[in-house]
PDB file of N, CA and C in Angstrom:
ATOM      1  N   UNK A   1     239.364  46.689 188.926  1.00  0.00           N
ATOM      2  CA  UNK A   1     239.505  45.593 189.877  1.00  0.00           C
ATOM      3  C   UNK A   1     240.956  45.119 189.884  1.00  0.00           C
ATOM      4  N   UNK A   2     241.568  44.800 190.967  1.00  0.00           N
ATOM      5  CA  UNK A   2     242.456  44.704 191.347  1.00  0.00           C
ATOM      6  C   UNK A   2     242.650  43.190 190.584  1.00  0.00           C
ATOM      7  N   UNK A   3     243.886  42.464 190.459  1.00  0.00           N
ATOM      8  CA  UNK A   3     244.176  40.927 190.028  1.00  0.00           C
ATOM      9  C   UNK A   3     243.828  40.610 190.786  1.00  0.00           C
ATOM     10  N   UNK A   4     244.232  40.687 192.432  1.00  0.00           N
ATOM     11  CA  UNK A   4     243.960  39.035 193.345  1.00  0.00           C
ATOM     12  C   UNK A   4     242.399  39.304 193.378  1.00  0.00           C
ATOM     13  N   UNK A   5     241.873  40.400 193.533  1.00  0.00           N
ATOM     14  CA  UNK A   5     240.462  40.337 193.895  1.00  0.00           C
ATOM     15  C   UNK A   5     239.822  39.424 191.893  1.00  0.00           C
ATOM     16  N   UNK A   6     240.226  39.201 190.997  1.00  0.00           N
ATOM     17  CA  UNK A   6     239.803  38.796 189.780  1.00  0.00           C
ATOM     18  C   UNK A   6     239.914  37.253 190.588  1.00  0.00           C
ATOM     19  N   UNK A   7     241.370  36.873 190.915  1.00  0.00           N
ATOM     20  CA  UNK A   7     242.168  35.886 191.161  1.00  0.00           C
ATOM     21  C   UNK A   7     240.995  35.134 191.816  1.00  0.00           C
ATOM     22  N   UNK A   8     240.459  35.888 193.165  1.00  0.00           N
ATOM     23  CA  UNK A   8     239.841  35.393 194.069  1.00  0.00           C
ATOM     24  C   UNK A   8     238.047  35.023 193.753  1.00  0.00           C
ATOM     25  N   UNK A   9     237.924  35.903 193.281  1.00  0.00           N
ATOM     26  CA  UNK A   9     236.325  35.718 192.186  1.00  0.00           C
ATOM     27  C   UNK A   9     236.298  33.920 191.396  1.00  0.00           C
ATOM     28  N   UNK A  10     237.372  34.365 190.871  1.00  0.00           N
ATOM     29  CA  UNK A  10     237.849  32.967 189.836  1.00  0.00           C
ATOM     30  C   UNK A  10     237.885  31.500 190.342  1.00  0.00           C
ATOM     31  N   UNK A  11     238.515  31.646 191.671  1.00  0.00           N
ATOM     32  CA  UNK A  11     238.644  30.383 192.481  1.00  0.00           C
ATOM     33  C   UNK A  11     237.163  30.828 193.263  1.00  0.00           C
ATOM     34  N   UNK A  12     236.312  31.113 193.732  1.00  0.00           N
ATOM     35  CA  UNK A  12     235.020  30.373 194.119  1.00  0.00           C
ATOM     36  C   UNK A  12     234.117  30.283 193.286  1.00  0.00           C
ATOM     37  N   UNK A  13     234.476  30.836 191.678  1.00  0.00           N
ATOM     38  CA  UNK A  13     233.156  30.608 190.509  1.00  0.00           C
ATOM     39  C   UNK A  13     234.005  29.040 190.609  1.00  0.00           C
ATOM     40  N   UNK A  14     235.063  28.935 190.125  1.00  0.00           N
ATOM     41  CA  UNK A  14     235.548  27.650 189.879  1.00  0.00           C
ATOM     42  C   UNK A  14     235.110  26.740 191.326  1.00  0.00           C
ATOM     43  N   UNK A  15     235.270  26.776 192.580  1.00  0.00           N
ATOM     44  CA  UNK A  15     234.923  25.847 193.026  1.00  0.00           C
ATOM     45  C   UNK A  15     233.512  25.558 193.509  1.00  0.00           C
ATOM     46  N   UNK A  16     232.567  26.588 193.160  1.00  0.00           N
ATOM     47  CA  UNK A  16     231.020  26.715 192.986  1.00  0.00           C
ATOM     48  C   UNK A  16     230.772  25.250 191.697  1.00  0.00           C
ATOM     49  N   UNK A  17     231.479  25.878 190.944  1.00  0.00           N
ATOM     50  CA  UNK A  17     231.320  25.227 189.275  1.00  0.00           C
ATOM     51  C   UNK A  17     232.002  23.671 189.688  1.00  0.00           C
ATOM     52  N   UNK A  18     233.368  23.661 190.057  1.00  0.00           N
ATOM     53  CA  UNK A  18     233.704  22.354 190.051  1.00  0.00           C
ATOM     54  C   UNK A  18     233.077  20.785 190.760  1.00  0.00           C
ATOM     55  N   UNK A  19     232.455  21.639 192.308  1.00  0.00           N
ATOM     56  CA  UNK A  19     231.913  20.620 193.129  1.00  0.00           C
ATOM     57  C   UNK A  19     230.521  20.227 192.838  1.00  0.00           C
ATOM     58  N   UNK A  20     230.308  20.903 191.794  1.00  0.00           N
ATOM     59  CA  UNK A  20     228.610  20.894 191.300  1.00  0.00           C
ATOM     60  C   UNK A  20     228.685  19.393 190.547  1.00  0.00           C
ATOM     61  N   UNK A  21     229.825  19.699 189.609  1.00  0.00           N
ATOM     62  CA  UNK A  21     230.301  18.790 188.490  1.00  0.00           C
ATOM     63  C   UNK A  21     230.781  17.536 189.529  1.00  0.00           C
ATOM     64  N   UNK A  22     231.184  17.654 190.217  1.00  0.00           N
ATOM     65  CA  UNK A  22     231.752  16.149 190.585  1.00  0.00           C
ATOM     66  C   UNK A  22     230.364  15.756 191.174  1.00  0.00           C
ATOM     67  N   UNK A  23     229.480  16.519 191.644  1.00  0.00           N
ATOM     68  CA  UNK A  23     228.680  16.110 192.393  1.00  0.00           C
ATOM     69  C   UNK A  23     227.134  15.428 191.222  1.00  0.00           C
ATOM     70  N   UNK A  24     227.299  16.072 190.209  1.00  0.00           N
ATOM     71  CA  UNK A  24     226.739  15.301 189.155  1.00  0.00           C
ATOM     72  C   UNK A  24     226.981  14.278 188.208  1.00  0.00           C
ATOM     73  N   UNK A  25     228.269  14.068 188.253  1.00  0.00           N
ATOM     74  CA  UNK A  25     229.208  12.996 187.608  1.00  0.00           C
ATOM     75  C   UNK A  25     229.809  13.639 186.965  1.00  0.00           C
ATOM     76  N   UNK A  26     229.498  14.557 185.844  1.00  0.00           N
ATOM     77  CA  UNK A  26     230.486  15.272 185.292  1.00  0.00           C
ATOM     78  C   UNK A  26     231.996  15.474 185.784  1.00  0.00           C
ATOM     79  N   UNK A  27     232.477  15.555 186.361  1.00  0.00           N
ATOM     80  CA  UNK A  27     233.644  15.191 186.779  1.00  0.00           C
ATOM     81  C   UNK A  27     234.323  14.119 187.613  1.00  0.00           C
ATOM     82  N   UNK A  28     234.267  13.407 187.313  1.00  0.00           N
ATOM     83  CA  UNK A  28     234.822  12.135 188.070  1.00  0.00           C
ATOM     84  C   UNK A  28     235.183  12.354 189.781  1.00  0.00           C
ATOM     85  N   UNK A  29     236.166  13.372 190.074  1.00  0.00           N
ATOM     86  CA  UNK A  29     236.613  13.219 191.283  1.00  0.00           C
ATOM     87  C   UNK A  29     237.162  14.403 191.775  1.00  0.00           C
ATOM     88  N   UNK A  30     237.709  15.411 193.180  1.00  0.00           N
ATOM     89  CA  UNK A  30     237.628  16.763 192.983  1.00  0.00           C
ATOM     90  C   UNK A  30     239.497  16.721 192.935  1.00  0.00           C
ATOM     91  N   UNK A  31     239.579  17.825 192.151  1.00  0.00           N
ATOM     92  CA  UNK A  31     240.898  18.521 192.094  1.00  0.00           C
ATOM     93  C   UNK A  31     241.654  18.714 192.945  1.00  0.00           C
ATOM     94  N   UNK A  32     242.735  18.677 192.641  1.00  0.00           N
ATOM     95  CA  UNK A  32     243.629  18.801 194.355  1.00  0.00           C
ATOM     96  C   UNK A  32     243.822  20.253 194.023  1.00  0.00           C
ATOM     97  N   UNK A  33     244.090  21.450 194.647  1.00  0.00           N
ATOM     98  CA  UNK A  33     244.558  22.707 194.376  1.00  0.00           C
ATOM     99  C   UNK A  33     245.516  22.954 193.151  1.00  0.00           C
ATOM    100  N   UNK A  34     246.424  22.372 193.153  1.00  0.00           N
ATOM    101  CA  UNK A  34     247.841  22.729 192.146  1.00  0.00           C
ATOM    102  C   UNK A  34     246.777  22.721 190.649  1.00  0.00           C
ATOM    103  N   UNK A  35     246.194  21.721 190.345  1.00  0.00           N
ATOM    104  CA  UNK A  35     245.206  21.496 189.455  1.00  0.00           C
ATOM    105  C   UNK A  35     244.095  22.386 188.846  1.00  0.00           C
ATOM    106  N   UNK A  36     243.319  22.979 190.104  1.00  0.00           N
ATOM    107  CA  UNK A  36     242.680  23.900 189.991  1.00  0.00           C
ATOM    108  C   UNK A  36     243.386  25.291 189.073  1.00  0.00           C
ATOM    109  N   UNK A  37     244.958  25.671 190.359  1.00  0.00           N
ATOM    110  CA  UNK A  37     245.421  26.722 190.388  1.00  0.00           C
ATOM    111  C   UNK A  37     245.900  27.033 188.724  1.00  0.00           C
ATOM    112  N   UNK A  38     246.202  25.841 187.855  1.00  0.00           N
ATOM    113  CA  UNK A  38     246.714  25.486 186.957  1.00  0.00           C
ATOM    114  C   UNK A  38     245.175  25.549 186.103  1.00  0.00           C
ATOM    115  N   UNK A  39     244.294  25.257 186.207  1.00  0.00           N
ATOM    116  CA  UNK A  39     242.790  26.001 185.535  1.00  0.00           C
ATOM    117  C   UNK A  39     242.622  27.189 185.631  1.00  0.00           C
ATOM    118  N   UNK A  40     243.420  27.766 186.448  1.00  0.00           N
ATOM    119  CA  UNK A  40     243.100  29.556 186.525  1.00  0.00           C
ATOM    120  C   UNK A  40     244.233  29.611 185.951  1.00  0.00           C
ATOM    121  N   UNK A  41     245.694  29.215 185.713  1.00  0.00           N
ATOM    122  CA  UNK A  41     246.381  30.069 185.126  1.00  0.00           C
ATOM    123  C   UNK A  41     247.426  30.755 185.475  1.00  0.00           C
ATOM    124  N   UNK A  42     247.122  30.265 187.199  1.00  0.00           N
ATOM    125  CA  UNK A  42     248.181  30.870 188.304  1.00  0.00           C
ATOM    126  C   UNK A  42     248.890  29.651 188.771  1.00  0.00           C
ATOM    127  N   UNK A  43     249.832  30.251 189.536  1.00  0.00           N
ATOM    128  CA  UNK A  43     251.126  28.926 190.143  1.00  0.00           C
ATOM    129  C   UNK A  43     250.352  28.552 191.172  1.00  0.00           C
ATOM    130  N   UNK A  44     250.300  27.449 191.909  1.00  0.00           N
ATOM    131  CA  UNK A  44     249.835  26.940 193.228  1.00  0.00           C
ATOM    132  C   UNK A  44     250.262  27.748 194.457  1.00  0.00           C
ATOM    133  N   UNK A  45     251.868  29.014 194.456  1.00  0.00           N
ATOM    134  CA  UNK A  45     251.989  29.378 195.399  1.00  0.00           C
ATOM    135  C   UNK A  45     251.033  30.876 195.556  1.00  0.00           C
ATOM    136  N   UNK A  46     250.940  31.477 194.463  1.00  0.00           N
ATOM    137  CA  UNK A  46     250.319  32.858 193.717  1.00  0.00           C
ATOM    138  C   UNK A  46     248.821  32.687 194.376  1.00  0.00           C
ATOM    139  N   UNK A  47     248.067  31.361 193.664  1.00  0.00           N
ATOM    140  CA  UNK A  47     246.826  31.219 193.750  1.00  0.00           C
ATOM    141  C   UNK A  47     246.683  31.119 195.701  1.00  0.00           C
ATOM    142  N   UNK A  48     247.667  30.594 196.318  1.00  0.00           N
ATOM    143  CA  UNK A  48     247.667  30.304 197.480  1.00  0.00           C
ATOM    144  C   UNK A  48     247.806  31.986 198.376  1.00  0.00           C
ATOM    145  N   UNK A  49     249.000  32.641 197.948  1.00  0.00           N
ATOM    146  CA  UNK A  49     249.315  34.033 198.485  1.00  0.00           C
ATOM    147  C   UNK A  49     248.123  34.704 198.466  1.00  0.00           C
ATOM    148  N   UNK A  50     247.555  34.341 196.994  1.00  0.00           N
ATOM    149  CA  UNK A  50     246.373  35.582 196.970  1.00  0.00           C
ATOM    150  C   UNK A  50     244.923  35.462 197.642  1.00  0.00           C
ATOM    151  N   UNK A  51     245.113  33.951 197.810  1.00  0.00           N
ATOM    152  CA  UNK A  51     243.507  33.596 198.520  1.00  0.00           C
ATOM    153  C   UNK A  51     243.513  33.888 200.260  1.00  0.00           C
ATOM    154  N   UNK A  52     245.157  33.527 200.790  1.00  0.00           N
ATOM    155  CA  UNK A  52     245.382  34.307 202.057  1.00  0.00           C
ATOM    156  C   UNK A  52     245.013  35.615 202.135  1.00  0.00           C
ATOM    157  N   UNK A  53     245.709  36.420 201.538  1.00  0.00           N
ATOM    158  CA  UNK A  53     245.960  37.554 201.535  1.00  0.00           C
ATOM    159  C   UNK A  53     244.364  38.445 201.356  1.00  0.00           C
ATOM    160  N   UNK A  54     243.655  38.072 200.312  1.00  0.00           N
ATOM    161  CA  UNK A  54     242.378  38.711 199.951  1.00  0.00           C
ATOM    162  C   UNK A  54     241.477  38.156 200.980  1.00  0.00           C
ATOM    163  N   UNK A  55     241.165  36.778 201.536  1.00  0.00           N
ATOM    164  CA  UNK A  55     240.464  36.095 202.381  1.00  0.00           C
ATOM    165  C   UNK A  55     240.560  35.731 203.963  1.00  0.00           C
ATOM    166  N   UNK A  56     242.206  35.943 204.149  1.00  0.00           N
ATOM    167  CA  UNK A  56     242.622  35.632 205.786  1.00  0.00           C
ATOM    168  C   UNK A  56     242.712  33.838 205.745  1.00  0.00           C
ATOM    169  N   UNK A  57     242.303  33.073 204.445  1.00  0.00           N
ATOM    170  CA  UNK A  57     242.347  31.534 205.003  1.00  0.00           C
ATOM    171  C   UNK A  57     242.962  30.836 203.938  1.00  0.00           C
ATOM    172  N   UNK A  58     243.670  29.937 203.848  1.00  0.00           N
ATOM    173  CA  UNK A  58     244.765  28.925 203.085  1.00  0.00           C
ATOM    174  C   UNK A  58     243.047  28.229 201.844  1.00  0.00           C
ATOM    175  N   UNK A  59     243.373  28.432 200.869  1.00  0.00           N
ATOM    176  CA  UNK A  59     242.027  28.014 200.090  1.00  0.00           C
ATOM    177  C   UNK A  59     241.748  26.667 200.432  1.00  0.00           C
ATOM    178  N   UNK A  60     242.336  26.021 200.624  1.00  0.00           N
ATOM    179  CA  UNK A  60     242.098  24.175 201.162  1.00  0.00           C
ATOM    180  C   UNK A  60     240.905  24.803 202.057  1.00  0.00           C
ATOM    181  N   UNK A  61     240.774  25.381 203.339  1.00  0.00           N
ATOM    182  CA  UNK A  61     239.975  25.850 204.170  1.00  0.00           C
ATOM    183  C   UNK A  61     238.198  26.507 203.231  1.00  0.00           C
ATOM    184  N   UNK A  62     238.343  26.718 202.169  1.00  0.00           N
ATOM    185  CA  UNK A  62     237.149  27.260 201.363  1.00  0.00           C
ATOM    186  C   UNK A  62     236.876  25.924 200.461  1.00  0.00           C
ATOM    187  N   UNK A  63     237.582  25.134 200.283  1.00  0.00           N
ATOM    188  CA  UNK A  63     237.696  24.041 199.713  1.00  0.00           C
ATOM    189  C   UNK A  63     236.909  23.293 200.357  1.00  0.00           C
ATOM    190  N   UNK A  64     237.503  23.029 201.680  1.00  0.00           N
ATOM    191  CA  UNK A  64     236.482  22.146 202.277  1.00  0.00           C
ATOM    192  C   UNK A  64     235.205  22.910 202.806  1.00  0.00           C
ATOM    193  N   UNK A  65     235.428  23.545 203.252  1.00  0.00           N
ATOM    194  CA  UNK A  65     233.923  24.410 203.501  1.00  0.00           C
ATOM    195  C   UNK A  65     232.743  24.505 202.660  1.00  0.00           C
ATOM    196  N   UNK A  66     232.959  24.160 201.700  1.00  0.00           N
ATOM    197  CA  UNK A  66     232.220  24.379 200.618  1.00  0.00           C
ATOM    198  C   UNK A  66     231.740  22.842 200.229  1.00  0.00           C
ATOM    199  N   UNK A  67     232.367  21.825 200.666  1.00  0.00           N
ATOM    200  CA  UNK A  67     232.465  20.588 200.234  1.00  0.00           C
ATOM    201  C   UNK A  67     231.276  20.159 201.391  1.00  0.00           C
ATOM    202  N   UNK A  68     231.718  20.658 202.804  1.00  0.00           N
ATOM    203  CA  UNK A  68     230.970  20.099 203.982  1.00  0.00           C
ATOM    204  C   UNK A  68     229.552  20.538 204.206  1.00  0.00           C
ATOM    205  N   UNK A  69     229.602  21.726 203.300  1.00  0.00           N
ATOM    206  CA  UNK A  69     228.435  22.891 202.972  1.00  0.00           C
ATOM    207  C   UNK A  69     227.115  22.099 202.166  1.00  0.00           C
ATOM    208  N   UNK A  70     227.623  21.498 200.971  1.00  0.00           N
ATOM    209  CA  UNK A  70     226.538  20.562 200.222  1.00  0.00           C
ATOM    210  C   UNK A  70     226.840  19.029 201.091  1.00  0.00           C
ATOM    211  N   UNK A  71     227.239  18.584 201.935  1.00  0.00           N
ATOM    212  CA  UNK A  71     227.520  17.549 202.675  1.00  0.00           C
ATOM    213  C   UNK A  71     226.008  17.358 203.670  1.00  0.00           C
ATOM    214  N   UNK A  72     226.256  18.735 204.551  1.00  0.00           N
ATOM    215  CA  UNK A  72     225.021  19.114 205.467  1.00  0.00           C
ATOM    216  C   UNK A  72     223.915  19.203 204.640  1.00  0.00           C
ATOM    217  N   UNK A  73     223.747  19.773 203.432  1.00  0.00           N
ATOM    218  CA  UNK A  73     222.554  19.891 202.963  1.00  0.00           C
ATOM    219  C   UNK A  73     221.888  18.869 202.149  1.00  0.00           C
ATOM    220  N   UNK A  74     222.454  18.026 201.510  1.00  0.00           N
ATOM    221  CA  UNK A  74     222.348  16.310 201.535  1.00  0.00           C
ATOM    222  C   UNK A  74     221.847  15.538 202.477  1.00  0.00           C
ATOM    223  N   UNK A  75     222.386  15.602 203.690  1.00  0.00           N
ATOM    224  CA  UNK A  75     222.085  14.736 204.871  1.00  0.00           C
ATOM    225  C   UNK A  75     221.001  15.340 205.683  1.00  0.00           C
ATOM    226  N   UNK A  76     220.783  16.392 205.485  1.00  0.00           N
ATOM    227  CA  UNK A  76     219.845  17.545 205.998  1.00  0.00           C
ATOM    228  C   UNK A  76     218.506  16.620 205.124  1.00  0.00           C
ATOM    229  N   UNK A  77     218.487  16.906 204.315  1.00  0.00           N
ATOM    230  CA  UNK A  77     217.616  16.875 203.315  1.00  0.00           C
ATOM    231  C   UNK A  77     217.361  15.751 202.570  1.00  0.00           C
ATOM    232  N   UNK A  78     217.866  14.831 202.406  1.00  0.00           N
ATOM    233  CA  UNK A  78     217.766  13.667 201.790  1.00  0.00           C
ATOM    234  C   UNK A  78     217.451  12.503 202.401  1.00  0.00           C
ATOM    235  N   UNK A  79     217.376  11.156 202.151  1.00  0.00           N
ATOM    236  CA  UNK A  79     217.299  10.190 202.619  1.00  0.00           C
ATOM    237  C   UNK A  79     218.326   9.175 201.957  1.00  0.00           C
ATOM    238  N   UNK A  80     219.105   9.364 201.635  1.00  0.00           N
ATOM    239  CA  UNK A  80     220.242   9.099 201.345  1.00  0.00           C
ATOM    240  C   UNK A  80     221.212   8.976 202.497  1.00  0.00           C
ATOM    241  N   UNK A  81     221.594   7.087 202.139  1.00  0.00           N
ATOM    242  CA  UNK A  81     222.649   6.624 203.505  1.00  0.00           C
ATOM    243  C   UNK A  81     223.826   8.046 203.498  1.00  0.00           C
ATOM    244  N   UNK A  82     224.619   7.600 204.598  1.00  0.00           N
ATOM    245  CA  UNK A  82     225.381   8.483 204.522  1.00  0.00           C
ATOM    246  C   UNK A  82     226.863   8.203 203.671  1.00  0.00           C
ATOM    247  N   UNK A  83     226.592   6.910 203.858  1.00  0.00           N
ATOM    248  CA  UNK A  83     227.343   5.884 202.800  1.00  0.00           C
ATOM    249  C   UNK A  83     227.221   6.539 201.192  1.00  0.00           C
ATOM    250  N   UNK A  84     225.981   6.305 200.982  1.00  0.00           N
ATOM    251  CA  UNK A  84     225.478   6.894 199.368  1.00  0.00           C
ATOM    252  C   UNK A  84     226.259   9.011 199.800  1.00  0.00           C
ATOM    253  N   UNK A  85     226.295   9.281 200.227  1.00  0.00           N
ATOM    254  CA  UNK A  85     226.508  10.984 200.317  1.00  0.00           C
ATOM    255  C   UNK A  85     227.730  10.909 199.908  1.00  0.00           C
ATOM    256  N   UNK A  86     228.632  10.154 200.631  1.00  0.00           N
ATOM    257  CA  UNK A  86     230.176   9.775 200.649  1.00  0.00           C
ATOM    258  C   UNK A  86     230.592   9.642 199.499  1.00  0.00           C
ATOM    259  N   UNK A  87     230.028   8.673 198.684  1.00  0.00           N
ATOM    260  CA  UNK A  87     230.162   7.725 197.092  1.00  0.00           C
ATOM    261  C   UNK A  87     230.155   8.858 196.149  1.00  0.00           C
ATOM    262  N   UNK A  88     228.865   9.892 196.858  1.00  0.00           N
ATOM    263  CA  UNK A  88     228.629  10.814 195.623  1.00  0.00           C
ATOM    264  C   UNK A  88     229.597  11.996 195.640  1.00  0.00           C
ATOM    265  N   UNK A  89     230.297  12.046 196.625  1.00  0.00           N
ATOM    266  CA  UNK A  89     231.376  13.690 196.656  1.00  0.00           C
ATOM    267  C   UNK A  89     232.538  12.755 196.641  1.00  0.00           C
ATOM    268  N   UNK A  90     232.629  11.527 196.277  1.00  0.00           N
ATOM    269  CA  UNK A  90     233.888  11.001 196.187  1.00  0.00           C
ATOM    270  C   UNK A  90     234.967  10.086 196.932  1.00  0.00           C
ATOM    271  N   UNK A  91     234.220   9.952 197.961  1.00  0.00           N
ATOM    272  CA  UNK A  91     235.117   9.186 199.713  1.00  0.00           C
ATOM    273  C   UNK A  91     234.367   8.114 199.620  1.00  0.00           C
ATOM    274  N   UNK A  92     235.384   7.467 200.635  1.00  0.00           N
ATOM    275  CA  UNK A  92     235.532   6.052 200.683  1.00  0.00           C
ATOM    276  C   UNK A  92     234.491   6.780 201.834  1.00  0.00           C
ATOM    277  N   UNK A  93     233.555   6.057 202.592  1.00  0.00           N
ATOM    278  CA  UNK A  93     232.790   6.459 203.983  1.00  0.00           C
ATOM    279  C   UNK A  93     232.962   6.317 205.163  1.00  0.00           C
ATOM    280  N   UNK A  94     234.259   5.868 204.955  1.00  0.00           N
ATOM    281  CA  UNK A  94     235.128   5.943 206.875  1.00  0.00           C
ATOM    282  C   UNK A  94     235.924   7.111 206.576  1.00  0.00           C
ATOM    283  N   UNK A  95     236.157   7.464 205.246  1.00  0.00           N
ATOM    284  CA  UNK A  95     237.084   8.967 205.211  1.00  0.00           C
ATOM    285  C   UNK A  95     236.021   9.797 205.389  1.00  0.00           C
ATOM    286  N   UNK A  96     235.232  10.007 204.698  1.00  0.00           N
ATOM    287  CA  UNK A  96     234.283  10.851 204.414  1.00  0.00           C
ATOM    288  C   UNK A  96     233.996  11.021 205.940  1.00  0.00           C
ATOM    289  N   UNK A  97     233.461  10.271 206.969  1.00  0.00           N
ATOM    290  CA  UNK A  97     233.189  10.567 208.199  1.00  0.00           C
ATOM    291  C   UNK A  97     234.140  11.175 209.276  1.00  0.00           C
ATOM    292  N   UNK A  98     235.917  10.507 208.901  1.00  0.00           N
ATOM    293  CA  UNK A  98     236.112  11.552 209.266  1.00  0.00           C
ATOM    294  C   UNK A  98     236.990  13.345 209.019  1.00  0.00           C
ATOM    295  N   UNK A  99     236.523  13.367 208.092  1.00  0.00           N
ATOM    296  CA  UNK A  99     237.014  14.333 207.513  1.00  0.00           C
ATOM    297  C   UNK A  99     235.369  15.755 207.744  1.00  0.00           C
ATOM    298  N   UNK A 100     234.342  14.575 207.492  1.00  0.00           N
ATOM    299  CA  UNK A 100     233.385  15.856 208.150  1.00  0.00           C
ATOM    300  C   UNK A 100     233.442  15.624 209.895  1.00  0.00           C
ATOM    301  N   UNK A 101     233.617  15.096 210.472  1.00  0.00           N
ATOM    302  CA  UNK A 101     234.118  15.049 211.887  1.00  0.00           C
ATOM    303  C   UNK A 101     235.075  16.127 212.381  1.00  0.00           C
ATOM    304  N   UNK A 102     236.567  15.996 211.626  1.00  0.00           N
ATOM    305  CA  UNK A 102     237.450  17.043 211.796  1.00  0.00           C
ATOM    306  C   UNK A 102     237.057  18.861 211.215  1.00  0.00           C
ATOM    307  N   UNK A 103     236.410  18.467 210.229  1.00  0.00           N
ATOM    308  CA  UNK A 103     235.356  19.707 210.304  1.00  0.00           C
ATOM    309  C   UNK A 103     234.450  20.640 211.076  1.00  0.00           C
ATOM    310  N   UNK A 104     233.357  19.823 211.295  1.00  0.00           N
ATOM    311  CA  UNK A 104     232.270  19.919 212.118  1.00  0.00           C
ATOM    312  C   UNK A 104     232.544  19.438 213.568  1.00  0.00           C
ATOM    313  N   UNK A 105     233.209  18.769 213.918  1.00  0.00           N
ATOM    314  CA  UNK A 105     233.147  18.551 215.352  1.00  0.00           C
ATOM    315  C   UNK A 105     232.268  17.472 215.782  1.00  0.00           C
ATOM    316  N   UNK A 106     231.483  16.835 214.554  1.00  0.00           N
ATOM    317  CA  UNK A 106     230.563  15.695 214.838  1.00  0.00           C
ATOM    318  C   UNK A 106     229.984  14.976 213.692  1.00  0.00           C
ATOM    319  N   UNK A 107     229.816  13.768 213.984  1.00  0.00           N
ATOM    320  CA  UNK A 107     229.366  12.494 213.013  1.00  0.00           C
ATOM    321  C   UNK A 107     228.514  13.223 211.579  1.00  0.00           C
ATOM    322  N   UNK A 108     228.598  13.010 210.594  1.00  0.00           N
ATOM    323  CA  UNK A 108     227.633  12.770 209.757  1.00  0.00           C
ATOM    324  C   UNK A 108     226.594  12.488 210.508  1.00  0.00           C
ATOM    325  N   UNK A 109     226.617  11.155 211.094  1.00  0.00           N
ATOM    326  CA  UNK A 109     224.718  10.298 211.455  1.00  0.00           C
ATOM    327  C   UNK A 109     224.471  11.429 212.708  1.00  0.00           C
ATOM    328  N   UNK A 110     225.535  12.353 213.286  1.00  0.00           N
ATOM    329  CA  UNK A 110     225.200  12.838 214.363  1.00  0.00           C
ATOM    330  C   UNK A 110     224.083  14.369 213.783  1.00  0.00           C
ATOM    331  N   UNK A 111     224.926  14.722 212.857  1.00  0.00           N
ATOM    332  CA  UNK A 111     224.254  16.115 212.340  1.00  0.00           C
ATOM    333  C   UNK A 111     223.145  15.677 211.607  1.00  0.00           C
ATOM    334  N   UNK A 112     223.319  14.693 210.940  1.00  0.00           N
ATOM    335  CA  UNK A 112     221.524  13.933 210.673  1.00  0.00           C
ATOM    336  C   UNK A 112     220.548  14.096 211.756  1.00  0.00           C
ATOM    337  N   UNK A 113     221.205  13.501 212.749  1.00  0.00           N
ATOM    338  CA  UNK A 113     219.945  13.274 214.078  1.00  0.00           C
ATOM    339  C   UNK A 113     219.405  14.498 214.746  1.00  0.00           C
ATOM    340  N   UNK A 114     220.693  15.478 214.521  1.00  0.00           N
ATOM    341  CA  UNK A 114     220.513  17.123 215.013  1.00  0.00           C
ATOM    342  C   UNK A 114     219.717  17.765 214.224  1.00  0.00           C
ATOM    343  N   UNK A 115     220.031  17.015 212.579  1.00  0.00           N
ATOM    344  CA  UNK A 115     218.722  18.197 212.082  1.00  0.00           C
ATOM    345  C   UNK A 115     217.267  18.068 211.706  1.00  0.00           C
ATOM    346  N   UNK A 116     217.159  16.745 212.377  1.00  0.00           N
ATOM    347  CA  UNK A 116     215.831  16.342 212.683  1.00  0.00           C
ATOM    348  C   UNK A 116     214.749  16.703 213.512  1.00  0.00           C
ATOM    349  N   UNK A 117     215.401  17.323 214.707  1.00  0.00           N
ATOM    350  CA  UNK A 117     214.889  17.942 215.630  1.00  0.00           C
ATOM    351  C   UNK A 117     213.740  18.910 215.569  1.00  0.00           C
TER     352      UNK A 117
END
């Protein structure tokens, strides 16, 4: 196996593993990249080259994807304000809304109401 393909394994066990942990308390709050990149061992530009390069997308982009991923399936599934969803991945809940907005293209309460249907 090639390094970046190790490289690249490494950063989604780690952000599988990390968002689990914030999302259980175990970790207080999520990592900014440099942080992460610095848990693997690599420079922030390395960890960045190689997640382009092996993936086609800037890892911030798998970062959040992954974040908005247990976001939907929370709000999908729970009865939990959207307020309480926010608290628990870490956002204030006017960020949190719009940051899954600039994501998704629509409200938290909106993809609630959509997946009710």
């Amino acid at each position: 196996m090639k390094r970046s393909e190790e490289i690249t394994i490494q950063y989604f066990d780690f952000l599988e593993k990390h968002i689990q942990d914030v999302m259980s308390g175990r970790a207080p709050e999520f990592m900014e990249l440099n942080e992460i990149a610095g848990e693997l061992a690599v420079s922030h530009k390395h960890l960045t080259d190689t997640i382009k390069k092996e993936k086609g997308q800037h890892p911030c982009y798998f970062y959040d994807e992954k974040i908005i991923s247990e976001a939907k399936a929370m709000i999908a599934n729970s009865d939990q304000s959207i307020a309480e969803i926010a608290r628990l991945l870490t956002y204030d809940p006017s960020n949190f809304s719009k940051f899954f907005k600039k994501i998704t293209g629509i409200t938290p309460g909106q993809f609630r109401k959509n997946s009710k249907l």
